[in-house]
Structures are given as structure tokens and as C-alpha cells.
N, C-alpha and C. Protein backbone atom coordinates (compact mmCIF):
# COMPACT_ATOMS: atom_id res chain seq x y z
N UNK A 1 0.84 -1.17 0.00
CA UNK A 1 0.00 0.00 0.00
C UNK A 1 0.89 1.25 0.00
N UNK A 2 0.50 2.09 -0.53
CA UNK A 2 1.26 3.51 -0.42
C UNK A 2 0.71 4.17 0.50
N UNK A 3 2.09 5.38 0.85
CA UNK A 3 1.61 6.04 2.17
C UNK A 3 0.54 7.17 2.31
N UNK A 4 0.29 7.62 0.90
CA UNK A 4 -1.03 7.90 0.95
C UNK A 4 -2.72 7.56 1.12
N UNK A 5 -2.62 6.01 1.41
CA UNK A 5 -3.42 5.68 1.28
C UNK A 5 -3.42 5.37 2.62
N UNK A 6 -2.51 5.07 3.65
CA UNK A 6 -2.31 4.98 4.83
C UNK A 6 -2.58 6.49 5.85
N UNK A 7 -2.44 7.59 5.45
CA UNK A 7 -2.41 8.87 5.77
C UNK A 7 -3.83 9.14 5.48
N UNK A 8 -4.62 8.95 4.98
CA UNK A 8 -5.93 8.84 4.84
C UNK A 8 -6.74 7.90 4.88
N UNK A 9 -6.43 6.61 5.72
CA UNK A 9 -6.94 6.11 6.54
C UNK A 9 -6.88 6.83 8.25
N UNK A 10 -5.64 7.05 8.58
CA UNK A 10 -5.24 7.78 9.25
C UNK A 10 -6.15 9.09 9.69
N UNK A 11 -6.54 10.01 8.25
CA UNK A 11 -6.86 10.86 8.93
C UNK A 11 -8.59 10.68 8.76
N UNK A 12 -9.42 9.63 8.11
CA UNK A 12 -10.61 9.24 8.33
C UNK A 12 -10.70 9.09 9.38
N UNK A 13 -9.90 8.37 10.00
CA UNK A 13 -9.98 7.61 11.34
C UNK A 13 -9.92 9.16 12.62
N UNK A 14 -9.43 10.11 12.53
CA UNK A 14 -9.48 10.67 13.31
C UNK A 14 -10.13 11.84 13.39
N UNK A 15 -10.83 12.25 11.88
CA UNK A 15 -12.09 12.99 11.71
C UNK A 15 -13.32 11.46 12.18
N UNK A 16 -13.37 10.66 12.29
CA UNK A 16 -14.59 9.91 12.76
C UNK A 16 -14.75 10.02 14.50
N UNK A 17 -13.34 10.40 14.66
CA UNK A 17 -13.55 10.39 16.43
C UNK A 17 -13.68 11.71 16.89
N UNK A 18 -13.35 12.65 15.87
CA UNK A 18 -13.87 13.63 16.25
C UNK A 18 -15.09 14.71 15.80
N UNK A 19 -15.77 13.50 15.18
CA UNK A 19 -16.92 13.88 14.60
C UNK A 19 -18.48 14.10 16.04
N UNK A 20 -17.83 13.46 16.83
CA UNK A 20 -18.94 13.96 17.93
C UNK A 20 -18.48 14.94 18.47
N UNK A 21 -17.73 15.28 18.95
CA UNK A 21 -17.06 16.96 19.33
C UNK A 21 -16.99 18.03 18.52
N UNK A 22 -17.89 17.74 17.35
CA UNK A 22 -17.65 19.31 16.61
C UNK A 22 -19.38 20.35 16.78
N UNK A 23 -19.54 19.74 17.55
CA UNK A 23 -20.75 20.47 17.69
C UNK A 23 -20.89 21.76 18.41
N UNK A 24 -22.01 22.54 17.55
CA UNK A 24 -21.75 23.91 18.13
C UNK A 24 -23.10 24.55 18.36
N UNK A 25 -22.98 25.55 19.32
CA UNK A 25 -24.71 25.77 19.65
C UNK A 25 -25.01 25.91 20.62
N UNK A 26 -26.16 26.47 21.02
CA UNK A 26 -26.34 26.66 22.51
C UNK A 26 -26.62 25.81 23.45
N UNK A 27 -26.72 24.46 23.47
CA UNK A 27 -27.25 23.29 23.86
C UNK A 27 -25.72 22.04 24.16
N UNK A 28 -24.66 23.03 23.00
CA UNK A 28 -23.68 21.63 22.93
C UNK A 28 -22.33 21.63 24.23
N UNK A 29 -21.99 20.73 24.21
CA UNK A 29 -21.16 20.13 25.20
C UNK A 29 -19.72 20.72 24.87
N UNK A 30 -19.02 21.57 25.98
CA UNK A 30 -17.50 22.23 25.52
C UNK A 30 -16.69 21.29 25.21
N UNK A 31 -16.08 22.43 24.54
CA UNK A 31 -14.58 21.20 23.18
C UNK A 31 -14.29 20.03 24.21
N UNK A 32 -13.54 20.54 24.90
CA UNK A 32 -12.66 20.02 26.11
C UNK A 32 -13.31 18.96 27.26
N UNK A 33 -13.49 18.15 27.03
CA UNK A 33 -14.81 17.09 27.99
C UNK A 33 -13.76 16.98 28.94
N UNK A 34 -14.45 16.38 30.04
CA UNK A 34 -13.13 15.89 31.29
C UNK A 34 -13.46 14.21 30.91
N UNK A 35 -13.88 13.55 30.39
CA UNK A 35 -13.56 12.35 29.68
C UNK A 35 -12.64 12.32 28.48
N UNK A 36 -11.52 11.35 28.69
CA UNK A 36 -10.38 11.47 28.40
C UNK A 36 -10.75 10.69 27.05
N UNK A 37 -10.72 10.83 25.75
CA UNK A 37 -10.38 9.77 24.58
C UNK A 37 -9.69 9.51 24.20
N UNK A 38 -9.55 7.99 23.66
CA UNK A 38 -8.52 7.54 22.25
C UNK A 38 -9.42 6.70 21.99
N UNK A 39 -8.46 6.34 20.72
CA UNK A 39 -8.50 5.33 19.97
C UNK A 39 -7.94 4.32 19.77
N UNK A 40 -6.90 3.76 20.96
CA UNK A 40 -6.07 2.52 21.02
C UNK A 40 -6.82 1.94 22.60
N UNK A 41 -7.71 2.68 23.56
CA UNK A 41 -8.07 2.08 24.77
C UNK A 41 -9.75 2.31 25.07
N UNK A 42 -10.58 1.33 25.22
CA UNK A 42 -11.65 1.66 25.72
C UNK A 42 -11.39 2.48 27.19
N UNK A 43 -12.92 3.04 27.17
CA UNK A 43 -12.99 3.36 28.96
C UNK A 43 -12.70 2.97 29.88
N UNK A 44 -12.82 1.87 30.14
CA UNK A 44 -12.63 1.45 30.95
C UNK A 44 -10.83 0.51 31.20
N UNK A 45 -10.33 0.43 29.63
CA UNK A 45 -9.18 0.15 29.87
C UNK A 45 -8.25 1.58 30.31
N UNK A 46 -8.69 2.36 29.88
CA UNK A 46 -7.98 3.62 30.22
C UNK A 46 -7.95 4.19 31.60
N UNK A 47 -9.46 3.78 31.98
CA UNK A 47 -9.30 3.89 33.65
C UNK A 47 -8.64 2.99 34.52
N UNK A 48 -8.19 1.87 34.21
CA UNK A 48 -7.17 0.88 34.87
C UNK A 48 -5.89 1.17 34.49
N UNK A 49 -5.33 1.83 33.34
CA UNK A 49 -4.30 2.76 33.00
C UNK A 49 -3.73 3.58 33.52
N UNK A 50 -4.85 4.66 34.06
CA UNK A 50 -4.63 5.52 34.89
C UNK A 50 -4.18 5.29 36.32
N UNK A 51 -5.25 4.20 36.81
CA UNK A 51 -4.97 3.71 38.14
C UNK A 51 -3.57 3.61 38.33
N UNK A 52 -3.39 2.18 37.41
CA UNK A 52 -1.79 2.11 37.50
C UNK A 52 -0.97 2.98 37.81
N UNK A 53 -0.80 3.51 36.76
CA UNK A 53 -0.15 4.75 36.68
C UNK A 53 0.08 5.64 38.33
N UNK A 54 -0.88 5.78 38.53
CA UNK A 54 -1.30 6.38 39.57
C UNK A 54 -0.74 6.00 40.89
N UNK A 55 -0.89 4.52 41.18
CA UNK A 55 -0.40 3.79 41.74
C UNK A 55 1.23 3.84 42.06
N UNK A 56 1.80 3.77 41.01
CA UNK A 56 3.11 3.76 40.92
C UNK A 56 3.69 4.67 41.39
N UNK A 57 2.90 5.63 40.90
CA UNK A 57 3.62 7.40 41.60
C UNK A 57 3.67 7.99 42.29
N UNK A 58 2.52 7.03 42.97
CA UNK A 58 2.76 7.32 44.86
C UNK A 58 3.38 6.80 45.47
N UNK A 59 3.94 7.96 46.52
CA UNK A 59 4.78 7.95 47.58
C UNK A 59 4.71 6.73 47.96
N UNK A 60 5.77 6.16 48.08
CA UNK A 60 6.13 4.81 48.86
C UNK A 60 6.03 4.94 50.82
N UNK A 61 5.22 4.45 51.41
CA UNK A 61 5.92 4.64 53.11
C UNK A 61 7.09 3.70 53.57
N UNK A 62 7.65 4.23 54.61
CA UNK A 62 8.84 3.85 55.31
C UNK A 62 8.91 2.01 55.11
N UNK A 63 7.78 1.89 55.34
CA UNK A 63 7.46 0.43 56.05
C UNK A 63 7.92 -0.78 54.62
N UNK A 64 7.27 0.58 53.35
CA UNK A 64 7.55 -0.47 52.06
C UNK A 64 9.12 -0.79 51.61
N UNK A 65 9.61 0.55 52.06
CA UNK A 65 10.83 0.81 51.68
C UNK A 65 11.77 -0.50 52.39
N UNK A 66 11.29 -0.33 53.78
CA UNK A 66 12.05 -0.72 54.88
C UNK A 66 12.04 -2.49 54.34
N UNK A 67 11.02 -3.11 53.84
CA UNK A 67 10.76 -4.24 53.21
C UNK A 67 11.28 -4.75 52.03
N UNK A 68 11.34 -3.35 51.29
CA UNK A 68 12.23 -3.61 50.00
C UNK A 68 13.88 -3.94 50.12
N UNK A 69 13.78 -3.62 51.33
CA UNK A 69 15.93 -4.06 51.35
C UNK A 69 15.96 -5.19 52.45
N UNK A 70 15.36 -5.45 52.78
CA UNK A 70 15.77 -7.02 53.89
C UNK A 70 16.73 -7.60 53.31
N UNK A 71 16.88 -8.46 54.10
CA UNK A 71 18.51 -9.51 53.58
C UNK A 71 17.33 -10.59 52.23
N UNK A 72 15.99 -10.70 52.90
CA UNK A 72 15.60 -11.86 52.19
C UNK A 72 15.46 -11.44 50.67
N UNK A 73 15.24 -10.17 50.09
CA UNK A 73 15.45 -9.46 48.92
C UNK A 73 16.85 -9.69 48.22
N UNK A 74 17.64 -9.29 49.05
CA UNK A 74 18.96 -9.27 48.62
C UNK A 74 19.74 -9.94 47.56
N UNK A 75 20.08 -9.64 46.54
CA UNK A 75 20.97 -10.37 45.76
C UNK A 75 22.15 -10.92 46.19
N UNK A 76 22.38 -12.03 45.57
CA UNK A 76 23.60 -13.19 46.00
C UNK A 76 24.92 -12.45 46.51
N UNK A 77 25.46 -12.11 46.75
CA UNK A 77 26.85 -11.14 47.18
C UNK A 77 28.11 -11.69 46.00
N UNK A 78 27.76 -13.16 44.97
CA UNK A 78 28.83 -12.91 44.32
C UNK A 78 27.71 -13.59 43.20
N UNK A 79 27.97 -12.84 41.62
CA UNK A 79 27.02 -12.89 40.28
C UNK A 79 27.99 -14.56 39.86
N UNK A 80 26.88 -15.12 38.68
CA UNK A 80 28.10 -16.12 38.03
C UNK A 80 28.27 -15.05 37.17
N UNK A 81 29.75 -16.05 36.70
CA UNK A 81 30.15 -15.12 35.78
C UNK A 81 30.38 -15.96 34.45
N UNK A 82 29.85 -15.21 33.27
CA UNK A 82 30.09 -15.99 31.85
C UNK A 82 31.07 -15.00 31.03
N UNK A 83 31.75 -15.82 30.18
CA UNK A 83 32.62 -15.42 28.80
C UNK A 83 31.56 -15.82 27.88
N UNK A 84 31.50 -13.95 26.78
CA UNK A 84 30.65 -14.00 25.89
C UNK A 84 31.69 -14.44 24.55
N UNK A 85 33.19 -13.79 24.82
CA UNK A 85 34.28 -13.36 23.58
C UNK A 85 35.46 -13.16 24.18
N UNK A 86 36.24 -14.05 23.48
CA UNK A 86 37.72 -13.19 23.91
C UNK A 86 38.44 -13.35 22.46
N UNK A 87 38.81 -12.22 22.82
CA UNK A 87 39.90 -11.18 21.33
C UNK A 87 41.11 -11.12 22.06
N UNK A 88 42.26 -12.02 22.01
CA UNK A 88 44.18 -11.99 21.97
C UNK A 88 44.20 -11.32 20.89
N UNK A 89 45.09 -10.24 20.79
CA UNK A 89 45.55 -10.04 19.57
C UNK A 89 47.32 -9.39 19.45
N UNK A 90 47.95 -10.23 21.37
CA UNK A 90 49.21 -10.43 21.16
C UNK A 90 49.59 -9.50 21.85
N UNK A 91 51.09 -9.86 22.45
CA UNK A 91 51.62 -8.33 23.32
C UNK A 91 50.85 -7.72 24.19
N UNK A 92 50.38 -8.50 24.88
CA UNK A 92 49.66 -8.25 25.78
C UNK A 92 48.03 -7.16 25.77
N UNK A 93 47.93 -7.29 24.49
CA UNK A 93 46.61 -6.61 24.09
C UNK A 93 45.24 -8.16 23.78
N UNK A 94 44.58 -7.39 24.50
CA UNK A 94 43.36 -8.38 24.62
C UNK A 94 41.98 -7.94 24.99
N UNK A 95 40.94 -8.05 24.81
CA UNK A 95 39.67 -8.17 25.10
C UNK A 95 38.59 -9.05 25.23
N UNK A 96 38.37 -9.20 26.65
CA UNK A 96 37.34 -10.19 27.26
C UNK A 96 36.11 -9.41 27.30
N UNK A 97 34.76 -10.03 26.78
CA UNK A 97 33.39 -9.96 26.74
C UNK A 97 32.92 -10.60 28.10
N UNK A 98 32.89 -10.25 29.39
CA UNK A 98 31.82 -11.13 30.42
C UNK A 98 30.93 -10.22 31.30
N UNK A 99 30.20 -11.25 31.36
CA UNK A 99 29.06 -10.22 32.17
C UNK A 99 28.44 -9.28 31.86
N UNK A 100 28.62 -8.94 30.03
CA UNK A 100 28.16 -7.87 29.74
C UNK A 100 29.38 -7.13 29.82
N UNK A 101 30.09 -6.96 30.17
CA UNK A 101 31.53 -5.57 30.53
C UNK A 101 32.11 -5.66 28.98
N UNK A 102 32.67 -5.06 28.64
CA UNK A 102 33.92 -5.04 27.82
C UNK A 102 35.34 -5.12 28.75
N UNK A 103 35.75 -5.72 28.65
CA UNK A 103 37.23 -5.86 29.69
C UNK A 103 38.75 -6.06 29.01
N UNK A 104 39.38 -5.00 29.22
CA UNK A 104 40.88 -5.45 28.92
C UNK A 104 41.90 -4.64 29.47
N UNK A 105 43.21 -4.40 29.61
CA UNK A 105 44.51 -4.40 30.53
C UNK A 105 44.39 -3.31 31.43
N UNK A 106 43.77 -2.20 30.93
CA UNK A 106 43.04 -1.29 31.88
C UNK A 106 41.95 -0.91 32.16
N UNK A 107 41.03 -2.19 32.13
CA UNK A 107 39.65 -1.77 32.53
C UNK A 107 38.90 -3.35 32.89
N UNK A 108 38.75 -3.26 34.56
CA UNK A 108 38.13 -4.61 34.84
C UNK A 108 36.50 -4.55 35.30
N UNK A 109 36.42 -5.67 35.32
CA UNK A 109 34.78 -5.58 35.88
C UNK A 109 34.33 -5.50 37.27
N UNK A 110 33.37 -5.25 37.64
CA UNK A 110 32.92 -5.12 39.33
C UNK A 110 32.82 -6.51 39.52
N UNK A 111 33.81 -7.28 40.90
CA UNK A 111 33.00 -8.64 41.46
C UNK A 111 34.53 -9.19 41.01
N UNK A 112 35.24 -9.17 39.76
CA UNK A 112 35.68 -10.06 39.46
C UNK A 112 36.93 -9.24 38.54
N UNK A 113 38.60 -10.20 38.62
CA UNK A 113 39.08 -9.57 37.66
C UNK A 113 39.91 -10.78 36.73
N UNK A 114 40.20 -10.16 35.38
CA UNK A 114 40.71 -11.51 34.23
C UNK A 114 42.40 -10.96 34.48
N UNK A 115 42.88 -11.64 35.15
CA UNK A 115 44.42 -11.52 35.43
C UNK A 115 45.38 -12.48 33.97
N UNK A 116 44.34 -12.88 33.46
CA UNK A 116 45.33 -13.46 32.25
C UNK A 116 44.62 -14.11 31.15
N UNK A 117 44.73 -13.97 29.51
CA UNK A 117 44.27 -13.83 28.54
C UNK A 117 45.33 -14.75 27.79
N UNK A 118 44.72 -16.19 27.48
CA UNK A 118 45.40 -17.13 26.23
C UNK A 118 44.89 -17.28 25.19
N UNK A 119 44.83 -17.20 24.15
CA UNK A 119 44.03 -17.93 23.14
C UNK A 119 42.64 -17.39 23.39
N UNK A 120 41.78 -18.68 23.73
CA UNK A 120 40.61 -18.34 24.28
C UNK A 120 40.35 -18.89 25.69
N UNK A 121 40.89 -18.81 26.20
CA UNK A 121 41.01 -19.03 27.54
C UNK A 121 41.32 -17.92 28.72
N UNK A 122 40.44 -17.64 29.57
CA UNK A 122 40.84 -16.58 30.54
C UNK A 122 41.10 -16.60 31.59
N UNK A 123 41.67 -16.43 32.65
CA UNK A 123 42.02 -16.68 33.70
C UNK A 123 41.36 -15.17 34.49
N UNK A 124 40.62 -15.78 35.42
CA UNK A 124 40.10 -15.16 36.42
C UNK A 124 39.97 -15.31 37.72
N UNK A 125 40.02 -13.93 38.42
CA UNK A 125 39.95 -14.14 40.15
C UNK A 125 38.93 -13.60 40.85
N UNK A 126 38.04 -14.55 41.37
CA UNK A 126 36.54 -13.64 41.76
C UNK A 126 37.23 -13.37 43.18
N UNK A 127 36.85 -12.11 43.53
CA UNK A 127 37.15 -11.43 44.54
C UNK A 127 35.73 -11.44 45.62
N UNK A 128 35.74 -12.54 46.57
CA UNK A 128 35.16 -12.86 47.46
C UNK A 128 36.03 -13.58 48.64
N UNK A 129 35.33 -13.97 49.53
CA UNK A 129 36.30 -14.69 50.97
C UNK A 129 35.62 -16.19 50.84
N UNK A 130 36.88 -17.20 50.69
CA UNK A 130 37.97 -16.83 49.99
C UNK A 130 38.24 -16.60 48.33
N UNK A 131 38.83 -15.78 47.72
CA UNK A 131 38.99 -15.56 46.28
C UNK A 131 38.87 -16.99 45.51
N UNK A 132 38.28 -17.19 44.58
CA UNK A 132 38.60 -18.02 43.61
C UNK A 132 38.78 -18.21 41.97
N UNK A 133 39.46 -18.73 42.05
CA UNK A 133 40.85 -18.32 40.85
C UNK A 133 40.29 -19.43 39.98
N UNK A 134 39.30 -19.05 38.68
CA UNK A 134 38.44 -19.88 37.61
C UNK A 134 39.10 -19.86 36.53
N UNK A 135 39.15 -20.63 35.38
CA UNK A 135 39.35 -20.45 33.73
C UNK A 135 38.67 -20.68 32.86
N UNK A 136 38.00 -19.98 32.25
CA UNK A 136 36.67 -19.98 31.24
C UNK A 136 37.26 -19.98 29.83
N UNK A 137 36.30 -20.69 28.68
CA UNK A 137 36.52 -20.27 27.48
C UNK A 137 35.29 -19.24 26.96
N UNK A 138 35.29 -19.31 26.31
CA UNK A 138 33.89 -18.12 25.44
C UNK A 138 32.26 -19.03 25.74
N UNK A 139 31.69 -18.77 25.97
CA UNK A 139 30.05 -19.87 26.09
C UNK A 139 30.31 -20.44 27.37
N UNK A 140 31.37 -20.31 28.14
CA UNK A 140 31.12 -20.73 29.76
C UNK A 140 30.83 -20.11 31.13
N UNK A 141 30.44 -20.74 31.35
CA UNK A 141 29.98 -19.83 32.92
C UNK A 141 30.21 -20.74 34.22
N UNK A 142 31.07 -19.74 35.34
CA UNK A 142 31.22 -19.91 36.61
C UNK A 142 29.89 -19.73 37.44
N UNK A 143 29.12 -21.24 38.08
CA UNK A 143 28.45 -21.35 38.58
C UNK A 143 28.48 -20.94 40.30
N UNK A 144 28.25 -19.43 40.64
CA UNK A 144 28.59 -19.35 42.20
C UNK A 144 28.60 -20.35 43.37
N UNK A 145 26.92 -20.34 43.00
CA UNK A 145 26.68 -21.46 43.92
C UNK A 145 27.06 -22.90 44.02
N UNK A 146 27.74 -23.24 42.92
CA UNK A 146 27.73 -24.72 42.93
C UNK A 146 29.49 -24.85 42.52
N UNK A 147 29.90 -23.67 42.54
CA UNK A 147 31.71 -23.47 42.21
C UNK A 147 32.16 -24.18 41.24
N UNK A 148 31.24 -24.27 39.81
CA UNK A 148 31.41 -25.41 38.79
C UNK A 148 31.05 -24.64 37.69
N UNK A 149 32.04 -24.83 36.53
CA UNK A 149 32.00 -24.39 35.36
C UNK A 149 31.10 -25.50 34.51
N UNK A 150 30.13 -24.79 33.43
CA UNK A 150 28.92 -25.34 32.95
C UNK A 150 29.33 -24.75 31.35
N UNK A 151 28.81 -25.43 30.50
CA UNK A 151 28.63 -24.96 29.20
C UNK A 151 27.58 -24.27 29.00
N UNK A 152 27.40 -23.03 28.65
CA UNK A 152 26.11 -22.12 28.16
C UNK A 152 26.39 -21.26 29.49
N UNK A 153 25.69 -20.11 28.50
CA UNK A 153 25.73 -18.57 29.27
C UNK A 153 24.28 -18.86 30.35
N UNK A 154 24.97 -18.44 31.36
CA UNK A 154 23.76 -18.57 32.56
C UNK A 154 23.89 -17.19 33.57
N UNK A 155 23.39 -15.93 33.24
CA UNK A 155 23.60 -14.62 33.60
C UNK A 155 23.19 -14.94 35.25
């Protein structure tokens, strides 16, 4: 279809919705209604829209807050960690893909650092008590909890 023919569907469609609001006269209802329209939400989906909305944007109390950080919330204190890529390209120039980071000779990741770059092989030291000193290839991942390297990315 061409975009003219789309642009006037378009604008049928929005002279039809505003074909009840053009009324004028001493009897008719102002431009501006306090009922809200479209054309992508009924009424009543729009009023559960709003709610939401609404919802969200209120002030949180102490009590929710205070609930939102318990230990039982808390994330693990050490992430696994996966190799997405590693780029040697000699002389000590290299780039490791994990965790999402880009990583190489001056720039490491939070949690964890790659103290050495072979081939495709990386040598890493997760910095926890006590440290442990892993070697990943590209598609592997250091399982925290279970201190075991697995095939496939497991964020």
C-alpha cells in the first residue's frame, strides 16, 4: 500500500472520532470534555491505566521501603560469571566480553578480575572470601553457587 493511502486512513480515522465533538450551539457540550479519549483504549481500559499509573507514583511509606531491602530481597553477594568473547591479539593486548563488561589491561569488571588472557582461555579471580581463581573459554559460565563451570551462558 502507499503512504497515501495509509495517511488517509489515518486521517478518516481521526475525523470519525472527532466527529462527535464538533458540535456547536447553545445546547452543545464544551470542546474540552473531562472524559479522556482515544483510539487505542476503551474506557474502561484507560481507567485501569490511569490507576496504575497512579499507583506507581505514589509515595512509597517507610514500612515499604524498609521491606524492599531485607537480607531476604537481597541479591547473592557474588554474580556467576560468563565469557561471551575473547579477542588476543598479542603483546599483551586483549579483550574479554563477560558479564556484559567489555574488559581489557586497563579496565576490569565489578565482582571479578581476568588476570590473564590465552588464546581463548581466561584466567580469572573472583574477589570474594575466599577468592577463587576460575578459567573460562567463550560460552562458559562460573556457577557461584555450585563453584562449577557449565557450558552455556547462565547470567
Amino acid at each position: 500500500m502507499t503512504r497515501r493511502y495509509w495517511m488517509g486512513c489515518l486521517m478518516a480515522a481521526l475525523c470519525a472520532a472527532g466527529a462527535g465533538e464538533a458540535q456547536t450551539g447553545p445546547g452543545a457540550a464544551p470542546a474540552h470534555s473531562a472524559e479522556k479519549r482515544t483510539l487505542m483504549y476503551t474506557a474502561e481500559e484507560l481507567a485501569q491505566i490511569t490507576a496504575a499509573i497512579n499507583e506507581a507514583n505514589r509515595p512509597k511509606t517507610m514500612a515499604v521501603v524498609q521491606a524492599a531491602t531485607t537480607e531476604d530481597n537481597a541479591p547473592p553477594p557474588i554474580p556467576n560469571i560468563y565469557v561471551s568473547a575473547v579477542a588476543d591479539f598479542g603483546d599483551g593486548h586483549w579483550t574479554v566480553w563477560a558479564n556484559g563488561y567489555r574488559i581489557g589491561p586497563g579496565r576490569q569488571a565489578p565482582g571479578f578480575q581476568v588476570v590473564a588472557v590465552q588464546d581463548d582461555q581466561v584466567d580469572i579471580v573472583v574477589q570474594a572470601d575466599p577468592p577463587a581463581h576460575i578459567v573460562l573459554r567463550p560460552h562458559q559460565t562460573w556457577m557461584a553457587q555450585s563453584n562449577g563451570v557449565v557450558e552455556g551462558i547462565f547470567p
